[in-house]
Protein backbone atom coordinates (compact mmCIF):
# COMPACT_ATOMS: atom_id res chain seq x y z
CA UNK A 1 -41.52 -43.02 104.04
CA UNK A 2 -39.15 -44.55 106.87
CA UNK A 3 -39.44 -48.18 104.14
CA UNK A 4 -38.16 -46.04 101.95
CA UNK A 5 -35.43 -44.91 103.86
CA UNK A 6 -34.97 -48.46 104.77
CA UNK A 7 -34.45 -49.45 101.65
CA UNK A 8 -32.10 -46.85 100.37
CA UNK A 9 -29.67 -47.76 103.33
CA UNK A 10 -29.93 -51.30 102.75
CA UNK A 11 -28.78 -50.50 99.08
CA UNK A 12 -25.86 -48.02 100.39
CA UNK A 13 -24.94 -50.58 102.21
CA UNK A 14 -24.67 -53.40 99.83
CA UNK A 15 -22.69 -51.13 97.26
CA UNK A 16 -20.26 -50.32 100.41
CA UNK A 17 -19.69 -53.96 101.18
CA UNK A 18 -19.28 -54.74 96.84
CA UNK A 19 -22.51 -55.69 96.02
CA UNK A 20 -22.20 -52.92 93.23
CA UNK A 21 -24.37 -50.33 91.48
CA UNK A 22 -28.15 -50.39 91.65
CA UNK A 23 -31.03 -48.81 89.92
CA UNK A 24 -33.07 -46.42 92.03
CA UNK A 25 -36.61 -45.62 90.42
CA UNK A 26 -38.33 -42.18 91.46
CA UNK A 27 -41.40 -41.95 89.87
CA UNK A 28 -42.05 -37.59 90.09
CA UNK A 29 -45.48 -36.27 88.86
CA UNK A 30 -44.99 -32.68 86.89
CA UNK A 31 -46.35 -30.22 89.16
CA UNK A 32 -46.51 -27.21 87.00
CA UNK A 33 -48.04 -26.48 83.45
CA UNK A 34 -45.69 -26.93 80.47
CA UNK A 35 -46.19 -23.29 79.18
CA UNK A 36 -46.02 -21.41 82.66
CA UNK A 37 -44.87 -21.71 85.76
CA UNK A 38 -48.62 -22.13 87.88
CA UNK A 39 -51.03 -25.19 88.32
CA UNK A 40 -53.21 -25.88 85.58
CA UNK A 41 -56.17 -27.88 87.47
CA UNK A 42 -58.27 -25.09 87.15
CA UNK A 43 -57.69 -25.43 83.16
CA UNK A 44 -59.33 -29.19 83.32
CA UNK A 45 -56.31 -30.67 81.56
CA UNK A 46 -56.07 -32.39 85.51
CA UNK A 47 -58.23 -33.11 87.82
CA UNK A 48 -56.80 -30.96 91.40
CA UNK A 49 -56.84 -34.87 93.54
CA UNK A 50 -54.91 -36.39 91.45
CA UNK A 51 -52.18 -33.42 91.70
CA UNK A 52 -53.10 -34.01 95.56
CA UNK A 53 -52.56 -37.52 95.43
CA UNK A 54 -49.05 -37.48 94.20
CA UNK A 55 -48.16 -33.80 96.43
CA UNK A 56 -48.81 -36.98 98.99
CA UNK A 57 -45.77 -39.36 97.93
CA UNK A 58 -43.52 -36.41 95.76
CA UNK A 59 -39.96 -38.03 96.30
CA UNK A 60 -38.59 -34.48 97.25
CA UNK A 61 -41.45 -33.45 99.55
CA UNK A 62 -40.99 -36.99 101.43
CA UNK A 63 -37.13 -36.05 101.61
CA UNK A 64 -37.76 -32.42 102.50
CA UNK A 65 -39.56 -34.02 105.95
CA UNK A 66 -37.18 -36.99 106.39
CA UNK A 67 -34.51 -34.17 106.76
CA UNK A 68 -36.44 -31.98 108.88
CA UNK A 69 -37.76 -34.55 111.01
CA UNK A 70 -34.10 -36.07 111.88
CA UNK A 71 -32.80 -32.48 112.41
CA UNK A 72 -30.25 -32.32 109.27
CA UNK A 73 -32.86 -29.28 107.80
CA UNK A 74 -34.26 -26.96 109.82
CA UNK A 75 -36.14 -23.62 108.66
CA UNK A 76 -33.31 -21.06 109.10
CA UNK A 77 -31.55 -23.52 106.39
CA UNK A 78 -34.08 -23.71 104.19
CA UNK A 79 -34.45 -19.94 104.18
CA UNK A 80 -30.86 -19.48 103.49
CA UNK A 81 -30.82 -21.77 100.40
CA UNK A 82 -34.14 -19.99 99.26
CA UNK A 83 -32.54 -16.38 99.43
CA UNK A 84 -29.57 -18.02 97.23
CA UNK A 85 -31.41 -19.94 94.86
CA UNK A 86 -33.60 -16.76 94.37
CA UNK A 87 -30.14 -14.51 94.47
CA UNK A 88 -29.34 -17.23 91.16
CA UNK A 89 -32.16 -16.52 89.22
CA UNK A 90 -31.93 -12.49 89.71
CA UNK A 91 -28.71 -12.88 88.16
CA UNK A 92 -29.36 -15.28 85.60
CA UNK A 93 -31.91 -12.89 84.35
CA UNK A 94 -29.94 -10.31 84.64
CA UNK A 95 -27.48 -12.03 82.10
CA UNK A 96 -29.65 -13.30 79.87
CA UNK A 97 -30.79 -9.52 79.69
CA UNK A 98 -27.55 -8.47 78.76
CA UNK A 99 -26.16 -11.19 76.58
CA UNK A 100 -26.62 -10.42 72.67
CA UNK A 101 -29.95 -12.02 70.85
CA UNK A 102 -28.65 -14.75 68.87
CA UNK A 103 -28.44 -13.99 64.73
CA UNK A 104 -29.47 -16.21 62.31
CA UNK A 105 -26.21 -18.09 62.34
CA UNK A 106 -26.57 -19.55 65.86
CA UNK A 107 -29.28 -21.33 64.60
CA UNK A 108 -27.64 -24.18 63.38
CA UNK A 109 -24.69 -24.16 66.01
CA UNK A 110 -24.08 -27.21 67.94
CA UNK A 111 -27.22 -28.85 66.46
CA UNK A 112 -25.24 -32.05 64.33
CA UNK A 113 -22.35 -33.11 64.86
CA UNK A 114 -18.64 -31.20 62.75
């Protein structure tokens, strides 16, 4: 993790001194099944290590626990943002529950270009 870190500052750094823009790869795994919102190991369409293995080097976990460990996260935050984001989707349902169905004619809306 901390070469990561390493890494990231010495690129921060060279854009801050002129060195310009550079490419930052993050390869993520997708943790969740395409249809639902759970794990599918249990379904066989992945084996459970290999979800394990990458839980091990997920980009946000790693950055979850750089935070924490140098004190710019602590629990009470992370419960706050939790409540919110939760607070979001309450109300995002909530609109989606109230907005109109769609008719026929919003089929083709901003599918091609006028």
């Amino acid at each position: 993790m901390h070469d990561i870190v390493r890494r990231l500052e010495e690129k921060r750094a060279a854009a801050r001194a002129g060195g310009g823009p550079t490419f930052i790869e993050a390869p993520v795994y997708r943790f969740r099944a395409h249809g639902g919102a759970g794990d599918d190991s249990h379904t066989g369409y992945r084996d459970e290590a290999e979800r394990e293995a990458w839980e091990r080097v997920d980009p946000i976990g790693l950055f979850a626990q750089f935070l924490t460990d140098t004190g710019l996260l602590d629990g009470r935050a992370v419960t706050v943002m939790e409540e919110r984001i939760a607070a979001d989707i309450v109300d995002a349902f909530a609109f989606a529950l109230a907005s109109p169905n769609p008719t026929e004619g919003d089929l083709y809306r901003h599918v091609y270009a006028d």
